[in-house]
ModelCIF file with pLDDT and N, C-alpha, C, O atoms, coordinates in Angstrom:
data_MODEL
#
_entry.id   MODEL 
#
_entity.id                         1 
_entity.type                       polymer 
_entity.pdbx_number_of_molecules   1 
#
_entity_poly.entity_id                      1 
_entity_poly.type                           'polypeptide(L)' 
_entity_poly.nstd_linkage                   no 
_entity_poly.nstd_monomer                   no 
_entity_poly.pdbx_seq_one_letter_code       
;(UNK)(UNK)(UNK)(UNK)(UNK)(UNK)(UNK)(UNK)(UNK)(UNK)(UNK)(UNK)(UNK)(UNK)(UNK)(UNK)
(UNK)(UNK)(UNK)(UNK)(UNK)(UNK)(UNK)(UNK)(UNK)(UNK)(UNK)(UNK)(UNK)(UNK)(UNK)(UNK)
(UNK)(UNK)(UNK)(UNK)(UNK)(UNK)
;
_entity_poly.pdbx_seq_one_letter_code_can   XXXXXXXXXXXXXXXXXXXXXXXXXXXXXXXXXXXXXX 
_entity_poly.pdbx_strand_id                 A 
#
loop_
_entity_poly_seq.entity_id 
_entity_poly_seq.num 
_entity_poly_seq.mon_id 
_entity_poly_seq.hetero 
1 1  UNK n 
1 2  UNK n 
1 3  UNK n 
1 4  UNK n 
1 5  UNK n 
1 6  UNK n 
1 7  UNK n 
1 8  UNK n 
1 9  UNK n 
1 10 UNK n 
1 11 UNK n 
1 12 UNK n 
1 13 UNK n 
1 14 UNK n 
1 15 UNK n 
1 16 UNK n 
1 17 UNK n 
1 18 UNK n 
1 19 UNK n 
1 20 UNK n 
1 21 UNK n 
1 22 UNK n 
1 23 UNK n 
1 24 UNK n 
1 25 UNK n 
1 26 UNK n 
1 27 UNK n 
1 28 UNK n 
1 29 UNK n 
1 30 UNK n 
1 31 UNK n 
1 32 UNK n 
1 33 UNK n 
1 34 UNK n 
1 35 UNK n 
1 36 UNK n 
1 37 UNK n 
1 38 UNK n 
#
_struct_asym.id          A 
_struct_asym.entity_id   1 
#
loop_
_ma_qa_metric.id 
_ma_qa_metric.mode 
_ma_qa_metric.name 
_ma_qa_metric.software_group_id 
_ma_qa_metric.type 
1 global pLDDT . pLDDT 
2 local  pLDDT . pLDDT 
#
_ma_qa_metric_global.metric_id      1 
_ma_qa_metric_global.metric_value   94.50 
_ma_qa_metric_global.model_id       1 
_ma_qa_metric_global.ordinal_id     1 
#
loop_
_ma_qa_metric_local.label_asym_id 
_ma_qa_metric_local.label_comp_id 
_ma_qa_metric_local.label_seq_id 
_ma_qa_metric_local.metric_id 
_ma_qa_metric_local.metric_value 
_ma_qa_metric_local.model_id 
_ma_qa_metric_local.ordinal_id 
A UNK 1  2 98.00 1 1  
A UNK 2  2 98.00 1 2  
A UNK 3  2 98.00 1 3  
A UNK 4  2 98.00 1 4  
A UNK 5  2 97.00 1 5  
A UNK 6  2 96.00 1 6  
A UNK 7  2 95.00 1 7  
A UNK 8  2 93.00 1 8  
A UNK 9  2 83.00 1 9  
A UNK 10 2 80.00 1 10 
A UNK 11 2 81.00 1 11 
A UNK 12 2 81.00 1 12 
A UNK 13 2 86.00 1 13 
A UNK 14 2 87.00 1 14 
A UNK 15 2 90.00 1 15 
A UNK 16 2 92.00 1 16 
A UNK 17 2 94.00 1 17 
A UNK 18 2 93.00 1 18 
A UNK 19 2 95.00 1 19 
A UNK 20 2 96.00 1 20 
A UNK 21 2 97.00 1 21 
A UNK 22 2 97.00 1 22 
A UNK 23 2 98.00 1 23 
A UNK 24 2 98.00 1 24 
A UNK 25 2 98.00 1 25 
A UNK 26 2 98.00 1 26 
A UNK 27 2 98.00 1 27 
A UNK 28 2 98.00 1 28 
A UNK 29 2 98.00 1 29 
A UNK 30 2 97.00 1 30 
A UNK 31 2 98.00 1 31 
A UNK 32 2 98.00 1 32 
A UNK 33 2 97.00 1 33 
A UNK 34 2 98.00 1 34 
A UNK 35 2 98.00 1 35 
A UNK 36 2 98.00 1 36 
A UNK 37 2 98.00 1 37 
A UNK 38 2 98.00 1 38 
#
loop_
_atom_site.group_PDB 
_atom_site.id 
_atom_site.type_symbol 
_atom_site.label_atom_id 
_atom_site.label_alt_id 
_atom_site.label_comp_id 
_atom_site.label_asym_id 
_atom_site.label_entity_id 
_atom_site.label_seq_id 
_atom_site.pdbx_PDB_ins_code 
_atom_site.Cartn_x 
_atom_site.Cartn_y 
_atom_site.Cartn_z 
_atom_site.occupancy 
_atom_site.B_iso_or_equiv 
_atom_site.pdbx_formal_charge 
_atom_site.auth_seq_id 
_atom_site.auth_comp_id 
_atom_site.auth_asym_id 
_atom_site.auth_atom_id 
_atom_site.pdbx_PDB_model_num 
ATOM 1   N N  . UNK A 1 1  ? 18.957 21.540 237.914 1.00 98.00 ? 1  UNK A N  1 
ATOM 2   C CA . UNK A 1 1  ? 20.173 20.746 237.774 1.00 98.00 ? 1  UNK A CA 1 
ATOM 3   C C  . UNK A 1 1  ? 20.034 19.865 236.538 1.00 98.00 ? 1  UNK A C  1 
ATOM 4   O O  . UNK A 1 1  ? 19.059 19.117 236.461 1.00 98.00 ? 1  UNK A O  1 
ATOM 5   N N  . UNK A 1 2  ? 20.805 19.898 235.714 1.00 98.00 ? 2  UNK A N  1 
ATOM 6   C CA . UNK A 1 2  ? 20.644 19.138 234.093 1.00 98.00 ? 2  UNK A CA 1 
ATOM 7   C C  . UNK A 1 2  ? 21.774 17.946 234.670 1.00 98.00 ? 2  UNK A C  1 
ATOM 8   O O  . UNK A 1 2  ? 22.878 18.416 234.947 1.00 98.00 ? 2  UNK A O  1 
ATOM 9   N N  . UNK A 1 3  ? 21.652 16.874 234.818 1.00 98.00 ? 3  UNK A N  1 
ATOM 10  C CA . UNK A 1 3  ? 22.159 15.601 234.532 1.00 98.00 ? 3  UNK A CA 1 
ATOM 11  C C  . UNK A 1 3  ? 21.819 14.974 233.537 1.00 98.00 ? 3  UNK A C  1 
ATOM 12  O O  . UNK A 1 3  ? 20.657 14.716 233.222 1.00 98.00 ? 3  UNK A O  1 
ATOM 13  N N  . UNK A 1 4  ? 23.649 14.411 232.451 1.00 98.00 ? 4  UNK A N  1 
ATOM 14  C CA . UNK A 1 4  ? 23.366 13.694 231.751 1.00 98.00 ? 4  UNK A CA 1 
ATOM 15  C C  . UNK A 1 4  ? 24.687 12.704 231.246 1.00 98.00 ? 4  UNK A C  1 
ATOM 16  O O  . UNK A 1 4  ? 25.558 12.569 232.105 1.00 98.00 ? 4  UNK A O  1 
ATOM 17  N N  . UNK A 1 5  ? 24.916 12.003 229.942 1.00 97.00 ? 5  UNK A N  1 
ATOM 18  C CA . UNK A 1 5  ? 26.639 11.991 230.057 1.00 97.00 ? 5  UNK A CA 1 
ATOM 19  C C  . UNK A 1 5  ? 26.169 11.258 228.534 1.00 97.00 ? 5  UNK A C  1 
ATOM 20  O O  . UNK A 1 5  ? 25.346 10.403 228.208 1.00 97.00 ? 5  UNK A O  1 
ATOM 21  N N  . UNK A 1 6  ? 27.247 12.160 227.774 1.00 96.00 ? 6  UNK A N  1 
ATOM 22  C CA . UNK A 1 6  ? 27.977 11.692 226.548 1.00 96.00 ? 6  UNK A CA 1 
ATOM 23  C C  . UNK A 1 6  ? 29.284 11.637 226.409 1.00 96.00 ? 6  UNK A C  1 
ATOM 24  O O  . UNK A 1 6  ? 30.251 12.353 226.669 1.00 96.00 ? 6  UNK A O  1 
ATOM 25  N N  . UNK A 1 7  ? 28.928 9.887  225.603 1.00 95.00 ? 7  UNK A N  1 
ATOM 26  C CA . UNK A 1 7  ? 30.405 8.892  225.861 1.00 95.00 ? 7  UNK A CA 1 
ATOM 27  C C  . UNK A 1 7  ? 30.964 9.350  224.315 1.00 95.00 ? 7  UNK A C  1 
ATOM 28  O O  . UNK A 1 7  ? 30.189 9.257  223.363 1.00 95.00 ? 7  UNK A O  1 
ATOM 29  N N  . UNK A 1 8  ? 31.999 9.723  224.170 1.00 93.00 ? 8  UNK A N  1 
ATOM 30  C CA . UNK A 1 8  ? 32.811 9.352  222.738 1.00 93.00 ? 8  UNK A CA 1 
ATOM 31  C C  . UNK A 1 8  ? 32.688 8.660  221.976 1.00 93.00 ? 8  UNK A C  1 
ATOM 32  O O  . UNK A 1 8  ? 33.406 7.716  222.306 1.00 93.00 ? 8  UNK A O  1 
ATOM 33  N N  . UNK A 1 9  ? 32.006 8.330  220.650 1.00 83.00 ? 9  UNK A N  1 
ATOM 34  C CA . UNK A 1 9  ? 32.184 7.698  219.986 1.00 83.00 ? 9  UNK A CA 1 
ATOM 35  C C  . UNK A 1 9  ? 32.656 6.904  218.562 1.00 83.00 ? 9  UNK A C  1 
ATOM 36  O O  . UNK A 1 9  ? 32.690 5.755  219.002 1.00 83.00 ? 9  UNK A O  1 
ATOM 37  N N  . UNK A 1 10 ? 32.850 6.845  217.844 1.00 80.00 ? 10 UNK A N  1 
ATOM 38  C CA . UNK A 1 10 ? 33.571 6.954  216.810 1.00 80.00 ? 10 UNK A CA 1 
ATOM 39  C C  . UNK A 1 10 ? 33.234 8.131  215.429 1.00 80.00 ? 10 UNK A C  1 
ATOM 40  O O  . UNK A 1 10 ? 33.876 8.158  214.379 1.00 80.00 ? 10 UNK A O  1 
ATOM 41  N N  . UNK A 1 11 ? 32.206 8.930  215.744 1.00 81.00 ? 11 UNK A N  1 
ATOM 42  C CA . UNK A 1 11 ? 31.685 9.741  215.171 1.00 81.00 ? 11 UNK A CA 1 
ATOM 43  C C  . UNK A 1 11 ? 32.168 11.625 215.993 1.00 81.00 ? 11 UNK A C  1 
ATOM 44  O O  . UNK A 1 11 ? 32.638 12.006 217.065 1.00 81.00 ? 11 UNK A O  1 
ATOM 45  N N  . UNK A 1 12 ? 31.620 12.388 214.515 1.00 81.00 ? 12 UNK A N  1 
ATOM 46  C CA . UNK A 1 12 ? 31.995 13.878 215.650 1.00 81.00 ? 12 UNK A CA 1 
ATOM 47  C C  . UNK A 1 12 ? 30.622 14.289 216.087 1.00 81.00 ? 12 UNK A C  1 
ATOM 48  O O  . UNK A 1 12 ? 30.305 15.466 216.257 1.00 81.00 ? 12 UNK A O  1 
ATOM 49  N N  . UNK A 1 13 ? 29.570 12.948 216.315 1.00 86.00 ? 13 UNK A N  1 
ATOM 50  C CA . UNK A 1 13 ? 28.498 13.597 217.089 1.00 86.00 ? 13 UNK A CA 1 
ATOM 51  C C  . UNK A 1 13 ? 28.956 13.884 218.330 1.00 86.00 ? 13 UNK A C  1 
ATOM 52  O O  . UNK A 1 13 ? 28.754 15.091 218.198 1.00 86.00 ? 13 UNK A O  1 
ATOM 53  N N  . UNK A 1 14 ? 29.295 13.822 219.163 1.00 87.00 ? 14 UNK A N  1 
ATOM 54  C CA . UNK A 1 14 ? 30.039 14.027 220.810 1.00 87.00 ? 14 UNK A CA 1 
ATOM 55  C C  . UNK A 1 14 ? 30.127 15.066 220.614 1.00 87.00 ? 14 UNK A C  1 
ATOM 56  O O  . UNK A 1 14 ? 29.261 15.760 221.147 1.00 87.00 ? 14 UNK A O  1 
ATOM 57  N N  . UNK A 1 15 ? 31.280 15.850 219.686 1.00 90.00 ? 15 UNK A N  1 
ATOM 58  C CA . UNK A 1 15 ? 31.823 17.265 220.250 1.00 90.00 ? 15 UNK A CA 1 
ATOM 59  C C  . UNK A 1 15 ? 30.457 18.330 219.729 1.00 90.00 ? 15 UNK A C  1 
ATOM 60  O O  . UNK A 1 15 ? 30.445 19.548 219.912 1.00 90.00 ? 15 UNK A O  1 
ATOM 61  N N  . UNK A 1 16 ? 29.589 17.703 219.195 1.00 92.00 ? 16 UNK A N  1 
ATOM 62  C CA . UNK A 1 16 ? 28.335 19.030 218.739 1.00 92.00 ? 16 UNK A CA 1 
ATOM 63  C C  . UNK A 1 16 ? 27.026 18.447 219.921 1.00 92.00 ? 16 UNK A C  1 
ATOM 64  O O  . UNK A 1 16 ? 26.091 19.224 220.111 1.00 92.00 ? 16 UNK A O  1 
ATOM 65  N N  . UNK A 1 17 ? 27.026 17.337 220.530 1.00 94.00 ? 17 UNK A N  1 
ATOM 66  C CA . UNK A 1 17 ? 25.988 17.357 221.586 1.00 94.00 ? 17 UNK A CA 1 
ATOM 67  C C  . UNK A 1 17 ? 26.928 17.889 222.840 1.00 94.00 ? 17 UNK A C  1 
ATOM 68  O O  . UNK A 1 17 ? 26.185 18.485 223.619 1.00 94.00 ? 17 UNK A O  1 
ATOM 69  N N  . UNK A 1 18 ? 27.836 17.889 223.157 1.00 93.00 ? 18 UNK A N  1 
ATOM 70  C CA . UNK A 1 18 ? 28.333 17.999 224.430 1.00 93.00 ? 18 UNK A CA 1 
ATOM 71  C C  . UNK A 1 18 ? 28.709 19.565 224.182 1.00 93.00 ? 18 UNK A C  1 
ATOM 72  O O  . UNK A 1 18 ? 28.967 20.199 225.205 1.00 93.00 ? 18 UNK A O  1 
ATOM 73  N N  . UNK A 1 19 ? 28.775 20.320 222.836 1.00 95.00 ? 19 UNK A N  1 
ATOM 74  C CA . UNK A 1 19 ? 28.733 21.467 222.953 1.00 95.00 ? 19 UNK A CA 1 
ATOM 75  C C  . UNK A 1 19 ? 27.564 22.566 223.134 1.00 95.00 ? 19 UNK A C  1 
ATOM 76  O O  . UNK A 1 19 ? 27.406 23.605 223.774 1.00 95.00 ? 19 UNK A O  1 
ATOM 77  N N  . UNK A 1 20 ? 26.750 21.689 222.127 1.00 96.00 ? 20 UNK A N  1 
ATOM 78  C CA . UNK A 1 20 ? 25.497 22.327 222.205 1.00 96.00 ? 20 UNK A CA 1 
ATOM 79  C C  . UNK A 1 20 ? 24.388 22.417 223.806 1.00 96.00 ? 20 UNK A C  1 
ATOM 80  O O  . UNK A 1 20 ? 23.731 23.305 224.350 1.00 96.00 ? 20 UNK A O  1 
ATOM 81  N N  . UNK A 1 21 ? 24.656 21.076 224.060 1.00 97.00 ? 21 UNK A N  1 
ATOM 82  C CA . UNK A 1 21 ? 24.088 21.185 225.112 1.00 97.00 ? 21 UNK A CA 1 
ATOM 83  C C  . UNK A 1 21 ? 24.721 21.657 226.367 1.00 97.00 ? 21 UNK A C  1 
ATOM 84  O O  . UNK A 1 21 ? 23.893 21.497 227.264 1.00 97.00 ? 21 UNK A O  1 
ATOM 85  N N  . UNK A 1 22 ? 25.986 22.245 226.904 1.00 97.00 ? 22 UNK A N  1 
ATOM 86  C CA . UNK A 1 22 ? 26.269 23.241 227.538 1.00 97.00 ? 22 UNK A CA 1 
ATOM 87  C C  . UNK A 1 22 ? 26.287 24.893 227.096 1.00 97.00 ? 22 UNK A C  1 
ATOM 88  O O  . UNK A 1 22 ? 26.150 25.804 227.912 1.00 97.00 ? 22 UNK A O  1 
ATOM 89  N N  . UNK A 1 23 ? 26.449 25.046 225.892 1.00 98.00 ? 23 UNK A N  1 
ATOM 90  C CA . UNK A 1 23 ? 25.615 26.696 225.846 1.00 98.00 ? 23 UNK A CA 1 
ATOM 91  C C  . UNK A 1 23 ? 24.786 26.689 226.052 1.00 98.00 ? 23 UNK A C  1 
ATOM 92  O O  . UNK A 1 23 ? 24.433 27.702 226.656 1.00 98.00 ? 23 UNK A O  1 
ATOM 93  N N  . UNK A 1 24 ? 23.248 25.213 225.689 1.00 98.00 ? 24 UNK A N  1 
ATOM 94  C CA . UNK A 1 24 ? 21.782 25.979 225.893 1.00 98.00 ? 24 UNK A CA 1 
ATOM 95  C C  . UNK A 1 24 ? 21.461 25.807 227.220 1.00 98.00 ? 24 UNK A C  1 
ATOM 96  O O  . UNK A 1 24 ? 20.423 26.217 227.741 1.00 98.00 ? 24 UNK A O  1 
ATOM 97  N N  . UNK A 1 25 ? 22.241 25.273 227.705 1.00 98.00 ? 25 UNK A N  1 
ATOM 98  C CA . UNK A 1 25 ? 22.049 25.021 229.434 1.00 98.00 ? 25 UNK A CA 1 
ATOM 99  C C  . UNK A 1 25 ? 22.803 26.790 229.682 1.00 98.00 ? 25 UNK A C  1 
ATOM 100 O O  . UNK A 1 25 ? 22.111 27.519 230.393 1.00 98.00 ? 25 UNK A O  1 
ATOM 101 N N  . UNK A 1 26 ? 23.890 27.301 229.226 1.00 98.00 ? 26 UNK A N  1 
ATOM 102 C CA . UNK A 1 26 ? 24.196 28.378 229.768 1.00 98.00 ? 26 UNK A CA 1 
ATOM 103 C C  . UNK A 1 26 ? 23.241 29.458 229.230 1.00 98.00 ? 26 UNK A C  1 
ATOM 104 O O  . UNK A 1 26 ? 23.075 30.303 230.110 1.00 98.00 ? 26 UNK A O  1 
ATOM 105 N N  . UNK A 1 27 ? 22.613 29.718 228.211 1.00 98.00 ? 27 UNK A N  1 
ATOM 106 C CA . UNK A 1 27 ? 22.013 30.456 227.936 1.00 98.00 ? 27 UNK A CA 1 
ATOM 107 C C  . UNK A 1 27 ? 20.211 30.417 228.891 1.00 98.00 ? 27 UNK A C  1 
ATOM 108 O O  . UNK A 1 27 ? 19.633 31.388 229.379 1.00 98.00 ? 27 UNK A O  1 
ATOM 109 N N  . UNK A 1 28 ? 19.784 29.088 228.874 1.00 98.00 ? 28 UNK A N  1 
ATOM 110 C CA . UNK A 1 28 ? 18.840 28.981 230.162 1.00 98.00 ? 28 UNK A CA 1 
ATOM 111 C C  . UNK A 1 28 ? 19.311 29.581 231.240 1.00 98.00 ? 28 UNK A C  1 
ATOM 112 O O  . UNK A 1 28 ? 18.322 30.150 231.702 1.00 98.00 ? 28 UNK A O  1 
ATOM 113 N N  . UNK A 1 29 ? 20.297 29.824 231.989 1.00 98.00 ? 29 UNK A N  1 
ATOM 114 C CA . UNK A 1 29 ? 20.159 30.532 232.680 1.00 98.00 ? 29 UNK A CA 1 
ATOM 115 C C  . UNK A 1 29 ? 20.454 31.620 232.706 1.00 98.00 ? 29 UNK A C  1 
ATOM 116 O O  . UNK A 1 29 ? 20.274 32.248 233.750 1.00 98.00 ? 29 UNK A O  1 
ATOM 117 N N  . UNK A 1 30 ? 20.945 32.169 231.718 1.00 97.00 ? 30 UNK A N  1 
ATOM 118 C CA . UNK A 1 30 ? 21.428 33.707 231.508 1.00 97.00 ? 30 UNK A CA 1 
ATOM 119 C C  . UNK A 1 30 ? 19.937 34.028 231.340 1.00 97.00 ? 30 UNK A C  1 
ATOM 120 O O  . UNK A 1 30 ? 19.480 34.746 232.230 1.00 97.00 ? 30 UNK A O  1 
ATOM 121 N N  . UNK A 1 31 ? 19.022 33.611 230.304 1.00 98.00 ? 31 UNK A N  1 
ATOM 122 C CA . UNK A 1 31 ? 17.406 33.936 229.923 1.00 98.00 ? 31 UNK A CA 1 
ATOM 123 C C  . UNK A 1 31 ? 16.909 34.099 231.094 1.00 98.00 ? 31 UNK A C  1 
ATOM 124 O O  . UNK A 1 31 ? 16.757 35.303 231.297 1.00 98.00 ? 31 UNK A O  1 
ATOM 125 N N  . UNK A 1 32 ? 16.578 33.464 231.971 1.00 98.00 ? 32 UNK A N  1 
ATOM 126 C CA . UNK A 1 32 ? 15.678 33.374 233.360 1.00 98.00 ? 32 UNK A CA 1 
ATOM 127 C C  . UNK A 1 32 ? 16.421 34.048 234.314 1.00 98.00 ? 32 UNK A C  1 
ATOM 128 O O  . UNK A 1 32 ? 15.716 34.766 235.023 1.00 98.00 ? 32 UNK A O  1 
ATOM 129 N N  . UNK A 1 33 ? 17.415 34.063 234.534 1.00 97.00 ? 33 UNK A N  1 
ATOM 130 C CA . UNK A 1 33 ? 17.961 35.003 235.681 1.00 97.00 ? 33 UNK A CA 1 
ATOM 131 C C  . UNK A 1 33 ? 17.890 33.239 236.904 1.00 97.00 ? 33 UNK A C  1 
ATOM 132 O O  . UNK A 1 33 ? 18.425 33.256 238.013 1.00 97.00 ? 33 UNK A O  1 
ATOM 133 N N  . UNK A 1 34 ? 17.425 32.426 236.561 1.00 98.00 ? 34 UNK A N  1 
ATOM 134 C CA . UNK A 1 34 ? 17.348 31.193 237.542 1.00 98.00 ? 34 UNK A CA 1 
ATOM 135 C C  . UNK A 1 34 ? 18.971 30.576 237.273 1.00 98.00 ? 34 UNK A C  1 
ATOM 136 O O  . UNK A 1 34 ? 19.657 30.708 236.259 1.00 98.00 ? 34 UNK A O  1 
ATOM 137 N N  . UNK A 1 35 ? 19.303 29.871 238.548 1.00 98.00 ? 35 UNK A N  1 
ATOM 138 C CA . UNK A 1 35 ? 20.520 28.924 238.640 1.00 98.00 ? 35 UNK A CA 1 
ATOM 139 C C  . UNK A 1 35 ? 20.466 27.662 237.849 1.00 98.00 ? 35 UNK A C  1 
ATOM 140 O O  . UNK A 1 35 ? 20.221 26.686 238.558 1.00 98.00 ? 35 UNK A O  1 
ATOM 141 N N  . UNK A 1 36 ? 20.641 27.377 236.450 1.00 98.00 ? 36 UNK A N  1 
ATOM 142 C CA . UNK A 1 36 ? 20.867 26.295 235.515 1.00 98.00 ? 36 UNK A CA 1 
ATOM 143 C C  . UNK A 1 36 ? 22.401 25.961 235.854 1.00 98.00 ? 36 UNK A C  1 
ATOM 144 O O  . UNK A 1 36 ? 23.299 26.787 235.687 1.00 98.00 ? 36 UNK A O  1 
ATOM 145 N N  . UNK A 1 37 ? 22.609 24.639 236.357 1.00 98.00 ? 37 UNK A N  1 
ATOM 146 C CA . UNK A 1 37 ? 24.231 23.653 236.498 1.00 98.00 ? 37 UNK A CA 1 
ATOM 147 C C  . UNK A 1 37 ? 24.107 22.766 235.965 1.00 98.00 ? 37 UNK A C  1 
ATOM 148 O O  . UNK A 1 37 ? 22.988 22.270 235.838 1.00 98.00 ? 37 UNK A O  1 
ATOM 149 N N  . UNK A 1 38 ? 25.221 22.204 235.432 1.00 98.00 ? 38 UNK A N  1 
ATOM 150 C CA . UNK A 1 38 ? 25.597 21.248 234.089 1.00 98.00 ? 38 UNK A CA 1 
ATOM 151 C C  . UNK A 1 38 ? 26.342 20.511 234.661 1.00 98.00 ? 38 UNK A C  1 
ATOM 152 O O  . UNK A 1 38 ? 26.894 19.595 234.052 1.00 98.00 ? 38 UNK A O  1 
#
């Protein structure tokens, strides 16, 4: 289970951590065949 939380901020870091880090969470579990949730 990946818990975490990114807030908006006046920058476009948000939309490249909150993207990035749900593909590599989806790709962890596509790799392992294990249940990775976001």
């Amino acid at each position: 289970v990946c818990l975490g939380a990114v807030i908006r901020g006046a920058t476009p870091h948000f939309d490249m951590v909150a993207n990035e880090s749900a593909k590599g969470i989806a790709a962890a579990s596509l790799k392992t065949g294990v249940a990775v949730t976001n």
